[in-house]
Protein backbone atom coordinates (compact mmCIF):
# COMPACT_ATOMS: atom_id res chain seq x y z
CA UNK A 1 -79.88 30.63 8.58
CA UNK A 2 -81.91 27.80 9.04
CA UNK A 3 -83.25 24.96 7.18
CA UNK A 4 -86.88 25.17 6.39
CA UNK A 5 -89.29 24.77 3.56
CA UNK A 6 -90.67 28.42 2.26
CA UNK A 7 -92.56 27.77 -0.66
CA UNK A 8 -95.28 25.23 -2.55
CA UNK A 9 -92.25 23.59 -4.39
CA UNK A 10 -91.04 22.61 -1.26
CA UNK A 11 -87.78 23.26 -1.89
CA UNK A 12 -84.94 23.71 0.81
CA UNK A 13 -84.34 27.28 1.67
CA UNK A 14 -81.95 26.77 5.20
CA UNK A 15 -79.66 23.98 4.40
CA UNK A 16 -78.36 22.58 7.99
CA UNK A 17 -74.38 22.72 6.66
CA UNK A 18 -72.49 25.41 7.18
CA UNK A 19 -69.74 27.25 4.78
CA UNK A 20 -66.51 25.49 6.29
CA UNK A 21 -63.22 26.52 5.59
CA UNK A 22 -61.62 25.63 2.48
CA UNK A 23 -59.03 27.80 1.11
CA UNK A 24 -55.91 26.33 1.88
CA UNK A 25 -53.87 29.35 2.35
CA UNK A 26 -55.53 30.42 5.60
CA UNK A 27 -53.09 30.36 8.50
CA UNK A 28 -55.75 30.46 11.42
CA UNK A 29 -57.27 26.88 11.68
CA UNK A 30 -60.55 26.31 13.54
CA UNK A 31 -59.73 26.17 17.15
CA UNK A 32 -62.60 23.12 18.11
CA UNK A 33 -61.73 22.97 21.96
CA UNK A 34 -62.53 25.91 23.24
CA UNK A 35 -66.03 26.37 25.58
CA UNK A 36 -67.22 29.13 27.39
CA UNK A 37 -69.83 28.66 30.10
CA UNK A 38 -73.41 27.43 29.38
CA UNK A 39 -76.61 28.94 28.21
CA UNK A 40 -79.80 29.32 30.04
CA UNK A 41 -82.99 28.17 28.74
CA UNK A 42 -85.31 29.08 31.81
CA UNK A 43 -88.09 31.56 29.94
CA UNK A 44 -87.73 34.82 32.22
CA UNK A 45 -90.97 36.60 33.15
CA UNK A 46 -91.72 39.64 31.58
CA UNK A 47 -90.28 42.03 29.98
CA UNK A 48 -89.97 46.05 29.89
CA UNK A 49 -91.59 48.39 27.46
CA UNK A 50 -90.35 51.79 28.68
CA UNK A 51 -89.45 54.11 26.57
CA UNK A 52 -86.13 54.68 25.23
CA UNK A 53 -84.17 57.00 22.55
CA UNK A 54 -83.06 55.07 19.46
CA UNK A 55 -79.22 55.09 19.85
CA UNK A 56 -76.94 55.13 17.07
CA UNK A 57 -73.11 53.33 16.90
CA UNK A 58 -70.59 54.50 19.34
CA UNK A 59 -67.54 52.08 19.62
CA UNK A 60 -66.49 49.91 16.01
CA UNK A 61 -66.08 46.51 16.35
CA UNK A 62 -62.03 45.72 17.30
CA UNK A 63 -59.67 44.42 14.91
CA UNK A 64 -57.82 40.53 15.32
CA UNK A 65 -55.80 40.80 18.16
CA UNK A 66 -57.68 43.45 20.18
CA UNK A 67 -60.19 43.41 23.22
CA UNK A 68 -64.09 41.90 22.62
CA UNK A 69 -65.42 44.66 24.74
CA UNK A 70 -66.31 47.16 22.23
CA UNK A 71 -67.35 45.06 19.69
CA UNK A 72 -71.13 45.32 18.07
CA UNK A 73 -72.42 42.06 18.01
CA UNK A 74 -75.75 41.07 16.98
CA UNK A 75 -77.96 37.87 16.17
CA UNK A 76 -81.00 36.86 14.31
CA UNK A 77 -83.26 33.95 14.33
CA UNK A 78 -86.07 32.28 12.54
CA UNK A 79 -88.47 32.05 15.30
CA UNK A 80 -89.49 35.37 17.20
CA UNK A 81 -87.82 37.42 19.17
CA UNK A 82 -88.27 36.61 22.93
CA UNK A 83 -87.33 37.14 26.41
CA UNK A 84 -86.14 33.55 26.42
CA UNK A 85 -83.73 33.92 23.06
CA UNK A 86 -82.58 37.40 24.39
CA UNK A 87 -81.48 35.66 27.63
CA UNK A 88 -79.86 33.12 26.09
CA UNK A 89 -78.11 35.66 23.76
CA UNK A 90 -76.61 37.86 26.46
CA UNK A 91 -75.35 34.25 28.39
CA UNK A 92 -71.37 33.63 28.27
CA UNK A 93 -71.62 30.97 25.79
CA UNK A 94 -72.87 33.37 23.56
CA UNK A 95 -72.64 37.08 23.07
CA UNK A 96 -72.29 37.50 26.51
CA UNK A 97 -74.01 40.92 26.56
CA UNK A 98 -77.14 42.18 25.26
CA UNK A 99 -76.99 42.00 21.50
CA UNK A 100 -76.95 45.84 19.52
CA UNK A 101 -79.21 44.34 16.21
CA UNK A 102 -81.53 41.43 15.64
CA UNK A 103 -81.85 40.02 12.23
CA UNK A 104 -85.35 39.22 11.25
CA UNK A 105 -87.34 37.96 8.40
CA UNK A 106 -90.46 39.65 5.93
CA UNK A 107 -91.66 39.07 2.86
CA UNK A 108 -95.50 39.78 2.31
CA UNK A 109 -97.88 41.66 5.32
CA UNK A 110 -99.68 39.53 8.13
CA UNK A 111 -96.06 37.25 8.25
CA UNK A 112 -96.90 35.67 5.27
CA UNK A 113 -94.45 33.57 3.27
CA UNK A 114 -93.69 32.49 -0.07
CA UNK A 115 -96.51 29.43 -0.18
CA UNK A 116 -99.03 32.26 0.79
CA UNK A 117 -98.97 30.98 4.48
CA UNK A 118 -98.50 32.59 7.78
CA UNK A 119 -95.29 32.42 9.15
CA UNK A 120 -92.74 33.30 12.17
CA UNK A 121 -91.63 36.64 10.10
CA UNK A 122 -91.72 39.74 12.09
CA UNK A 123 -94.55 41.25 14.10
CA UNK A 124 -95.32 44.17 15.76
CA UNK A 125 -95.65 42.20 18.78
CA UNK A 126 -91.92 41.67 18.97
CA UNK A 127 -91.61 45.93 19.03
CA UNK A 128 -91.86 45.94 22.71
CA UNK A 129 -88.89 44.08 24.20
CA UNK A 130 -86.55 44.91 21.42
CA UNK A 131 -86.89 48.60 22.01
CA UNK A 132 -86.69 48.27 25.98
CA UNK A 133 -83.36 46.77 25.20
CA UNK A 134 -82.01 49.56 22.89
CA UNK A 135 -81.98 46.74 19.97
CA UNK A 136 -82.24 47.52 16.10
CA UNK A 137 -83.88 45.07 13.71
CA UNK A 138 -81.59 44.04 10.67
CA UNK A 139 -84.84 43.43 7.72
CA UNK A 140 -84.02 40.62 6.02
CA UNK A 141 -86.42 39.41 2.51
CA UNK A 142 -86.81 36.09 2.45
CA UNK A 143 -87.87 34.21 -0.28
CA UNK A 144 -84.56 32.47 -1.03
CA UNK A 145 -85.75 29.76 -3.58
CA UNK A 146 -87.23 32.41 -5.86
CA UNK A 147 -84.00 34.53 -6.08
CA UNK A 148 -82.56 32.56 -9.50
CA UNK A 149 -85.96 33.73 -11.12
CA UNK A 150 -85.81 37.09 -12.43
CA UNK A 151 -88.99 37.05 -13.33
CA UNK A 152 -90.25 36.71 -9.71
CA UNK A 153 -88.12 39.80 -8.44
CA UNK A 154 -90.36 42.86 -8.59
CA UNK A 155 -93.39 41.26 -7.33
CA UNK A 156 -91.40 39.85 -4.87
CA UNK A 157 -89.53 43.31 -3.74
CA UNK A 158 -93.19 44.94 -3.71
CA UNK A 159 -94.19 42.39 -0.94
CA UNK A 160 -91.40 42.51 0.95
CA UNK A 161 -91.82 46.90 1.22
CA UNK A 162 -95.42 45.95 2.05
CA UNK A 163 -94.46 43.83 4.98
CA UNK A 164 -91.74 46.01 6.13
CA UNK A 165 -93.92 49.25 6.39
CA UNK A 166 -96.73 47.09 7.90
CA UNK A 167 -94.51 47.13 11.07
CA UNK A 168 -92.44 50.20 10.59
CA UNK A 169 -95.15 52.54 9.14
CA UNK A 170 -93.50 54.67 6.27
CA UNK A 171 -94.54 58.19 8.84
CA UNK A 172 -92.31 56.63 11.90
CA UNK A 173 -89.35 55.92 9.87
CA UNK A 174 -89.38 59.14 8.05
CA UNK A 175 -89.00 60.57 11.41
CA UNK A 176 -87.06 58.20 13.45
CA UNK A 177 -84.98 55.97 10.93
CA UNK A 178 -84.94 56.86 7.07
CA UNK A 179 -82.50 55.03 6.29
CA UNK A 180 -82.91 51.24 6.06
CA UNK A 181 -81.02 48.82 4.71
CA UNK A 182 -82.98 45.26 3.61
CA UNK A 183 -80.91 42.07 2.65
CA UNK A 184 -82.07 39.77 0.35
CA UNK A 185 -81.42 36.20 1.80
CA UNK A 186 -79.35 34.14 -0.77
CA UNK A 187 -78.66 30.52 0.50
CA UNK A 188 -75.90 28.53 -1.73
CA UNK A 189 -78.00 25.81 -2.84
CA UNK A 190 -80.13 28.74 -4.57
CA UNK A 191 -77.42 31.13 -5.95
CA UNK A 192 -78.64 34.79 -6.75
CA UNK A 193 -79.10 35.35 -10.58
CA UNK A 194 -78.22 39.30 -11.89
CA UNK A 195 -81.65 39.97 -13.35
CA UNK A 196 -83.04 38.84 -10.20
CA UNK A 197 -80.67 41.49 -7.92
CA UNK A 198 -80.92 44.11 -10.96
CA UNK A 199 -85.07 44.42 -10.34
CA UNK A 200 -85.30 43.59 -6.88
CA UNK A 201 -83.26 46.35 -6.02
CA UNK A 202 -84.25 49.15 -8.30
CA UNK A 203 -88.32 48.08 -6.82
CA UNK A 204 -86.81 47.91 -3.55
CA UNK A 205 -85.97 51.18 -4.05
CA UNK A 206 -88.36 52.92 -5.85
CA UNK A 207 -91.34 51.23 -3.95
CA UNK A 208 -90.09 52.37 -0.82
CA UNK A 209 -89.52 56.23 -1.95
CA UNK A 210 -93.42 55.73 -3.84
CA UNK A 211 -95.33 54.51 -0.58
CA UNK A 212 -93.62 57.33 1.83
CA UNK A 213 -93.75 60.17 -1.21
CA UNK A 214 -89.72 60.08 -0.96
CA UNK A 215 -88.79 60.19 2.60
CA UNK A 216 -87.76 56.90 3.61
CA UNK A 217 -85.11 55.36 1.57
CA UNK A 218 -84.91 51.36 1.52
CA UNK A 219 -81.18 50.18 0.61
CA UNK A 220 -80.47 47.11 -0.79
CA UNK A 221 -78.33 44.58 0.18
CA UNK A 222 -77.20 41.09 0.15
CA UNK A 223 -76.72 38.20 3.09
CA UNK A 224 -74.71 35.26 1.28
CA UNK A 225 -72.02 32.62 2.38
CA UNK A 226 -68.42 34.21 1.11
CA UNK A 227 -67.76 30.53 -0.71
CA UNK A 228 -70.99 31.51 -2.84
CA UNK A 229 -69.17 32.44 -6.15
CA UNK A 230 -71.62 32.74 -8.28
CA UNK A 231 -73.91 34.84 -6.76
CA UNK A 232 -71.07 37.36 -5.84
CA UNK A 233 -70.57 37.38 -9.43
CA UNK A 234 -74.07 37.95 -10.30
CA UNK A 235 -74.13 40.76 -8.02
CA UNK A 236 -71.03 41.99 -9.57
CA UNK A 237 -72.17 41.99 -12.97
CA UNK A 238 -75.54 43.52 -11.15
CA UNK A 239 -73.30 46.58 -10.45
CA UNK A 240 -71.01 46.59 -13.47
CA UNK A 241 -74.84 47.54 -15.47
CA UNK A 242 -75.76 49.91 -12.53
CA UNK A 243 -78.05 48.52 -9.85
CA UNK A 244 -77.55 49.62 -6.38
CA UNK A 245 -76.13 47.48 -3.31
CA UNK A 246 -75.34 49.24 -0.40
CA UNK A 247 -73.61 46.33 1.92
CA UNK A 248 -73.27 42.44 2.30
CA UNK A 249 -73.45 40.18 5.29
CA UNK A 250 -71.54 37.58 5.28
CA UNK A 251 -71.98 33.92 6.34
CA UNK A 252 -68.72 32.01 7.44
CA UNK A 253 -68.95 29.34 10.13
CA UNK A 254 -65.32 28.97 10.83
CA UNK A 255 -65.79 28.66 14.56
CA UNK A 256 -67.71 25.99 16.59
CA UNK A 257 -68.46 28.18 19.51
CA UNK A 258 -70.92 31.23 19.70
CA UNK A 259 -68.20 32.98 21.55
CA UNK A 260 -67.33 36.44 19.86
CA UNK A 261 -64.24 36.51 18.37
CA UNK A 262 -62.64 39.84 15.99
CA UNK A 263 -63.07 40.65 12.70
CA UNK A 264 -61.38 38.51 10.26
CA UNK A 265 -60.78 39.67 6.59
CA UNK A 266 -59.69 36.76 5.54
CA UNK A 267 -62.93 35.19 6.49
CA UNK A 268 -65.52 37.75 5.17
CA UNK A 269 -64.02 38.74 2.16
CA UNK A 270 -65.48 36.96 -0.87
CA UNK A 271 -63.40 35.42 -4.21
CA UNK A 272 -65.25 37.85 -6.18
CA UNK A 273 -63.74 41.33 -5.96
CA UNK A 274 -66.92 43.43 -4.98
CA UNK A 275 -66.75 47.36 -4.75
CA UNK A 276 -69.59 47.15 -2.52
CA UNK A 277 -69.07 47.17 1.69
CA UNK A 278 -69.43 44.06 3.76
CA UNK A 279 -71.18 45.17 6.85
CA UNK A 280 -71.54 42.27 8.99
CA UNK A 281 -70.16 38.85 9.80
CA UNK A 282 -72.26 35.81 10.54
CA UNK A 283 -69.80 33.85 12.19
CA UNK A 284 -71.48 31.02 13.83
CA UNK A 285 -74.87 29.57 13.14
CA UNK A 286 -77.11 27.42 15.78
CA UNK A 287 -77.88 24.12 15.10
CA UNK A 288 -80.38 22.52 13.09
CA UNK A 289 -82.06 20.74 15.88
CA UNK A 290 -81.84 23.42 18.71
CA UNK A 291 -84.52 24.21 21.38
CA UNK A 292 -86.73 27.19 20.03
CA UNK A 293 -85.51 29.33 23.15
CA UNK A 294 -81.67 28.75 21.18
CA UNK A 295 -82.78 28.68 17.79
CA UNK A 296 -80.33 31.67 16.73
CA UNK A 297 -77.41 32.67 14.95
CA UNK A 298 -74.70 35.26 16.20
CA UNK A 299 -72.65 38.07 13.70
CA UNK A 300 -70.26 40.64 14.20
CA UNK A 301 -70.25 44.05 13.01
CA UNK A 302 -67.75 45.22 10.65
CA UNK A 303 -65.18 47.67 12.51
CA UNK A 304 -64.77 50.02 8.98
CA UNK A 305 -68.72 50.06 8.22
CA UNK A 306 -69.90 49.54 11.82
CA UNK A 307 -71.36 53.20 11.60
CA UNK A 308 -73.47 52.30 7.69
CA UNK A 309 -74.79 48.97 9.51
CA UNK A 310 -76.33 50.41 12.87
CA UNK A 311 -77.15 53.74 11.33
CA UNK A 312 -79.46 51.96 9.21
CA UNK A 313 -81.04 49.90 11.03
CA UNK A 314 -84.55 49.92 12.42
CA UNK A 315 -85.10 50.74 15.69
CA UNK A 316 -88.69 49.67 17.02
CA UNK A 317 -91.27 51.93 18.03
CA UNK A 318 -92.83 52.60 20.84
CA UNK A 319 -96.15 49.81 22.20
């Protein structure tokens, strides 16, 4: 995630450092010379807006050791979603292939964000090329410098169902995708507090089933960077008094290439013990100063939850 102010404070919600390593006991060091091929930047022209089936997981992620091939890899980026970042996404020095989810951000209808401003959040106009290219969007709520306020969560979780049904209308998800996991975007200079997670969630919930008279069902979840103790133990301690999470993504930039490598315990599993599954791995993140057409970050699927994570997902509808 990326650094950029989100709210009238002006406070930092996508700090430019990563989560480097720094538990001692990790046998597999960074390699920092390896390169693979070079992206392109060229904008391709147009893009396709047949229709296609929404597809659901077929082949897990592999485990250390094993062949790339099958993994489901993904990406998601600040800016929209583009011919330009897709191309760059599929190129060898990243995914190299076309990625399976897209992680994109909502919190209030008509993109607006947290200082009541429009923003680069998620449009219907970005529908079109995702679903030509069989990809499913990953909803993720941002309003990251609100999330130690528990005060701020339920009005907050309202807005972000708002925005999400704005794009996905509650009838075309009931039919298509009812299922939907949202992740609340927690950045470690703005650790999640457990009154916050306690109401966002239970709204999250209970707004969604309320709006689409029970037939979609919104399941939270949490993004976060695995060194983030104490908002692992918040959401812990969330749990322990009986509010709902349904998955984590986790940040850990261990690698300095975009390059797909397998799943890595070690790297994605929190401190915190937390009886909750992690879904996805964010394992590289782009720049702070990269060209709009590269402005993304990469993650891997989980190869024991691969199935939870793609299943619900949104896939776009139809122009």
């Amino acid at each position: 995630m990326r650094y950029t102010p989100d709210d009238a404070s002006n406070e930092p919600e996508y700090p430019p450092y990563p989560d480097y390593p720094n538990y001692p006991d990790y046998p597999d060091y960074p390699d920092y010379g390896q390169t693979s091929g070079s992206a392109a930047s060229a904008r391709p022209g147009g893009t396709s807006t047949q229709s296609v089936s929404p597809t659901k997981a077929e082949a897990p992620p592999v485990q250390a050791g094993g062949s790339m091939a099958t993994a489901i890899l993904g990406v998601d980026s600040l800016v929209a979603s583009d011919a330009a970042l897709l191309a760059n996404s599929q190129s060898r020095a990243y995914l190299g292939r076309t990625p399976r989810f897209w992680g994109r951000y909502f919190y209030a209808p008509g993109q607006i964000n947290t200082a009541g401003r429009r923003d680069s959040h998620y449009s219907a106009a970005e529908n079109a090329i995702l679903r030509a290219n069989k990809i499913r969007v990953l909803p993720i709520a941002r309003q990251t410098t609100h999330v130690g306020r528990g005060g701020q969560a339920r009005h907050d979780a309202v807005q972000n169902v708002a925005a999400i049904f704005e794009v996905f209308p509650a009838q075309y998800l009931s039919g298509v995708d009812p299922d939907v996991l949202v992740f609340l975007d927690v950045e470690q200079e703005n650790p999640m507090a457990e009154d916050y997670y306690a109401a966002w969630s239970a709204t999250i919930i209970s707004e969604a089933a309320r709006i689409s008279n029970e037939r979609v069902r919104f399941h939270p979840a949490v993004y976060g960077s695995q060194g983030d103790d104490e908002t692992w133990s918040a959401l812990k301690q969330a749990m322990e008094n009986g509010a709902v999470c349904d998955g984590v993504w986790i940040a850990r930039y261990y690698y300095n290439s975009a390059v797909p490598r397998p799943w890595s315990d070690k790297l994605t599993t929190p401190r915190v013990a937390l009886s909750c599954p992690i879904l996805s791995w964010q394992y590289w993140e782009s720049p702070a100063h990269a060209p709009e057409e590269l402005n993304f970050d990469t993650s891997l699927a989980s190869p024991a939850h691969f199935d939870i994570l793609i299943d619900r997902l949104v896939m776009p509808p139809a122009a």
